[in-house]
Protein backbone atom coordinates (compact mmCIF):
# COMPACT_ATOMS: atom_id res chain seq x y z
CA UNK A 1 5.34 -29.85 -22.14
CA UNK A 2 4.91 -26.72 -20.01
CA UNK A 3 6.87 -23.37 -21.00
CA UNK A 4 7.92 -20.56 -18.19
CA UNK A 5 8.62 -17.53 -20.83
CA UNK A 6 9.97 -18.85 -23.59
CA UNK A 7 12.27 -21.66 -22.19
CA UNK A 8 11.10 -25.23 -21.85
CA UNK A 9 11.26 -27.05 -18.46
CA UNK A 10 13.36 -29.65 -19.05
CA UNK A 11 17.22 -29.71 -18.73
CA UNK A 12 19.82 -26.84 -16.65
CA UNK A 13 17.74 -23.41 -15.69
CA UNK A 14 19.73 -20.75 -14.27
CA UNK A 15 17.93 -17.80 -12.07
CA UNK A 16 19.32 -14.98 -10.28
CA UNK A 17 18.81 -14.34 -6.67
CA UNK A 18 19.71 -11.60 -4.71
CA UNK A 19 19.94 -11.20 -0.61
CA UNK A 20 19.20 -7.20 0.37
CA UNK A 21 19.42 -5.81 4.19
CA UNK A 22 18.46 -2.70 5.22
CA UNK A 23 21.49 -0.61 6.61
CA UNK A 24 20.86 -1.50 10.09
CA UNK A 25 20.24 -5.34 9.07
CA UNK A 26 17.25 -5.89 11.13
CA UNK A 27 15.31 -6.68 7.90
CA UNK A 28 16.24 -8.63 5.17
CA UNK A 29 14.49 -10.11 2.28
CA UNK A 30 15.49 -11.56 -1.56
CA UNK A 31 15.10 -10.86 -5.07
CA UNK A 32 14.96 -12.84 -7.63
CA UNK A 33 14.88 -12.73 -11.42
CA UNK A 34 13.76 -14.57 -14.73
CA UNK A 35 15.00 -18.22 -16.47
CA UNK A 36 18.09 -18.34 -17.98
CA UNK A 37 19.46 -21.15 -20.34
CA UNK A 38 23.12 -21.17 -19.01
CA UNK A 39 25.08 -20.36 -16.02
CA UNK A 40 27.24 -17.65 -17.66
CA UNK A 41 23.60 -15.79 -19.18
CA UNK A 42 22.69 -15.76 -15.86
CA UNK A 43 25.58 -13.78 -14.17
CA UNK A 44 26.00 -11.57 -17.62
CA UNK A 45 22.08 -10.24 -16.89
CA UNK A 46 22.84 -9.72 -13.14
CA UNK A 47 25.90 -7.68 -13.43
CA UNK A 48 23.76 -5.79 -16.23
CA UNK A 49 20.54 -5.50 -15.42
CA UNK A 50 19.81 -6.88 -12.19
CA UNK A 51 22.55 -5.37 -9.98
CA UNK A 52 21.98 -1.92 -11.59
CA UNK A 53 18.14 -2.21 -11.03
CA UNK A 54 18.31 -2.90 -7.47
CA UNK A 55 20.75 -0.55 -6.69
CA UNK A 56 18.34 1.97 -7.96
CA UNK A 57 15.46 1.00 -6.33
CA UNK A 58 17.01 0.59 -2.94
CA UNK A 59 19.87 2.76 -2.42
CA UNK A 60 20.33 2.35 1.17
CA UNK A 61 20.12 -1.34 0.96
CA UNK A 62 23.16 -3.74 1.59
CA UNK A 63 23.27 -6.28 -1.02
CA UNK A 64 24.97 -9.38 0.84
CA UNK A 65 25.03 -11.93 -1.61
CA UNK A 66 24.15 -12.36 -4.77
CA UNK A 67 24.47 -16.19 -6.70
CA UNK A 68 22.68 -18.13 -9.72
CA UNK A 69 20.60 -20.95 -8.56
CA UNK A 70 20.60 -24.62 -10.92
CA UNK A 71 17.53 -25.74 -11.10
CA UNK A 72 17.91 -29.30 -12.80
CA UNK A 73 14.44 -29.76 -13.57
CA UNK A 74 15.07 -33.58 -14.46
CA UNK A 75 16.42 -34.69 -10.72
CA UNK A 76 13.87 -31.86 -8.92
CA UNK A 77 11.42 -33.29 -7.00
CA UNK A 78 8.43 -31.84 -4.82
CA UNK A 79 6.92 -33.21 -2.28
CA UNK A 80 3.77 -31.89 -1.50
C-alpha cells in the first residue's frame, strides 16, 4: 500500500488549491497544498494556514479562486 505523508491512498483525499493573478492579470499560476482526510479539514487549513501564507508571500497578488479538490482514489484512473 503506498503512503503520501501519513495518509493512505485509498478512499476520499481532500487538497487545497489556490488560483493567484498578478494585479494586472497577465500572469496567473496555482498553489496547491498537502492531503487532507475530509472535506471540512481541508477548508479549516486553508482559511488558517494557507490563505494567510499566500497572502504574505504575494501581497500584490489577486487570489481568484480558491476550492478543495476530491480525489477518490478508488474511481481515479490514469492513462498514460
Amino acid at each position: 500500500m503506498q503512503l503520501i505523508g501519513l495518509i493512505k491512498l485509498s478512499g476520499n483525499m481532500w487538497t487545497p488549491l489556490f488560483l493567484l493573478c498578478t494585479v494586472s492579470f497577465s500572469d496567473c499560476t496555482t498553489y496547491g497544498g498537502p492531503i487532507f482526510e475530509t472535506e471540512a479539514m481541508c477548508y479549516k487549513q486553508i482559511q488558517t494556514i494557507g490563505l494567510p501564507y499566500l497572502k504574505n508571500k504575494f501581497p500584490s497578488a489577486n487570489i481568484l479562486q480558491i476550492k478543495c479538490i476530491n480525489w477518490d482514489s478508488e474511481k481515479s484512473k490514469v492513462d498514460t
